[in-house]
Protein backbone atom coordinates (compact mmCIF):
# COMPACT_ATOMS: atom_id res chain seq x y z
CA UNK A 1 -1.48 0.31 19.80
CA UNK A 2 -2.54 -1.96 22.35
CA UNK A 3 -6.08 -2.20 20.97
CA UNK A 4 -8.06 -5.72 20.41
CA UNK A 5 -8.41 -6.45 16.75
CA UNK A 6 -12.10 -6.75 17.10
CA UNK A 7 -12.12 -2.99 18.51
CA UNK A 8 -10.15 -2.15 15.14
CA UNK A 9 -12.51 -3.62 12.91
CA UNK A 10 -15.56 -2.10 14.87
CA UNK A 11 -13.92 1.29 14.73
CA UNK A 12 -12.80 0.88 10.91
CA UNK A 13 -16.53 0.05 10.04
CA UNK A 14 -18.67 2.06 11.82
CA UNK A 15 -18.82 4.61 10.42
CA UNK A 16 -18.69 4.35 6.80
CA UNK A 17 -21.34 1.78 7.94
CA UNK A 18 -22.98 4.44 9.83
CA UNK A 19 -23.11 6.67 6.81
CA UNK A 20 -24.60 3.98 4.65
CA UNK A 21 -27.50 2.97 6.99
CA UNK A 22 -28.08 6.65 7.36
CA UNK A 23 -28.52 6.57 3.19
CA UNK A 24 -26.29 9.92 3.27
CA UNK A 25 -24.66 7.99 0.47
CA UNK A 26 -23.69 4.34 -0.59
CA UNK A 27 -21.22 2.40 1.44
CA UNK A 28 -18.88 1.72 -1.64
CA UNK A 29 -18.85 5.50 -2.11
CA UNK A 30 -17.63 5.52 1.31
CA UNK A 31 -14.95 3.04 1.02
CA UNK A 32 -13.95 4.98 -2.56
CA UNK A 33 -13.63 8.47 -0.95
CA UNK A 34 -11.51 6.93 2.25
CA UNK A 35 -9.43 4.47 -0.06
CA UNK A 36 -8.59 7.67 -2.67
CA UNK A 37 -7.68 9.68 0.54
CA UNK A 38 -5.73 7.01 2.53
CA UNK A 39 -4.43 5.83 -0.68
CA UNK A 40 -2.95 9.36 -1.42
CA UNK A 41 -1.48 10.31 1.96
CA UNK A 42 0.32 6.65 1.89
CA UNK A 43 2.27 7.81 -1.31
CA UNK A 44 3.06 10.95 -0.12
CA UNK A 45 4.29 10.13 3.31
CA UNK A 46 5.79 7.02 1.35
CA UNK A 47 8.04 9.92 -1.07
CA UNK A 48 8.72 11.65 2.13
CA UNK A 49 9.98 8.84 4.31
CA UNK A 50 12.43 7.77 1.26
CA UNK A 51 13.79 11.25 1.01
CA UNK A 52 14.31 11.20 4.75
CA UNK A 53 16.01 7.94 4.99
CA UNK A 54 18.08 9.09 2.27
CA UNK A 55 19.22 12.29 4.29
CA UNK A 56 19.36 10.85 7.73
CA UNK A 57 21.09 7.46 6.76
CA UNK A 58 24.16 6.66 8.61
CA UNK A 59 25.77 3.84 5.82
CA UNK A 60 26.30 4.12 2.62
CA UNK A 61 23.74 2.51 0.63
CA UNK A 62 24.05 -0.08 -2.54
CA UNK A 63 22.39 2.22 -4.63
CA UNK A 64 21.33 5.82 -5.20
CA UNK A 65 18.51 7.53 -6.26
CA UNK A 66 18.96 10.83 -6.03
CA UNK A 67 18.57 12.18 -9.44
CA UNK A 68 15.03 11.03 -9.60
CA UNK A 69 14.28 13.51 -7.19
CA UNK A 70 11.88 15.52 -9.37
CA UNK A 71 9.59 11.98 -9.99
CA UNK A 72 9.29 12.40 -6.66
CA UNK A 73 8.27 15.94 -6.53
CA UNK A 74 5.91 14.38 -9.75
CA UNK A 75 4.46 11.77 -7.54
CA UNK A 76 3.43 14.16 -4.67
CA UNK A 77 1.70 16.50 -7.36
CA UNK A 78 0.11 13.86 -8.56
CA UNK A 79 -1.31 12.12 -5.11
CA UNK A 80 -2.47 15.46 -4.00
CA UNK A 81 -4.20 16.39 -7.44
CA UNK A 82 -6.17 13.04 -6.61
CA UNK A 83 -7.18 13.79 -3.21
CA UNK A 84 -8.20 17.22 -4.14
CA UNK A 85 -10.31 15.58 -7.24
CA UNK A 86 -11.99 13.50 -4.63
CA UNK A 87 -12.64 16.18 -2.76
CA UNK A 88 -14.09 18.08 -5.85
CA UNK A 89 -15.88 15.50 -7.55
CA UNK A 90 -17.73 14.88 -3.27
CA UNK A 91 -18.55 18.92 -3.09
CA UNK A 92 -20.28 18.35 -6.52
């Protein structure tokens, strides 16, 4: 992305750090709401990008996985149900 890894870092921190310094809340309450949402959207998008592979795929692959496609309708539920309960248990 063509941007210094110091520029990353300061971007990354600043404002969760922000937030803390402001005492709006704790800076590992921060990091927990970010790393439940991040953490959630990576699974999803990770369930999506298999299922797309799958369809777009131009060989034929060394294994199959397609009858497990409800555990991944399972896993989606369940990502989202955690980012919403994040979202709950911060409006609270």
């Amino acid at each position: 992305y063509s941007i210094s890894r110091r520029k990353a870092l300061l971007l990354t921190l600043s404002l969760p750090l922000l937030i803390a310094l402001l005492n709006l809340t704790t800076f590992l309450s921060v990091l927990e709401i970010t790393g439940t949402i991040t953490g959630g959207l990576v699974g999803i998008l990770t369930v999506l990008m298999f299922w797309k592979a799958q369809k777009m795929g131009k060989r034929t692959p060394e294994y199959s996985l397609s009858p497990y496609k409800a555990l991944g309708w399972i896993l989606i539920v369940l990502f989202a149900v955690g980012i919403l309960y994040q979202f709950l248990r911060l409006a609270v």
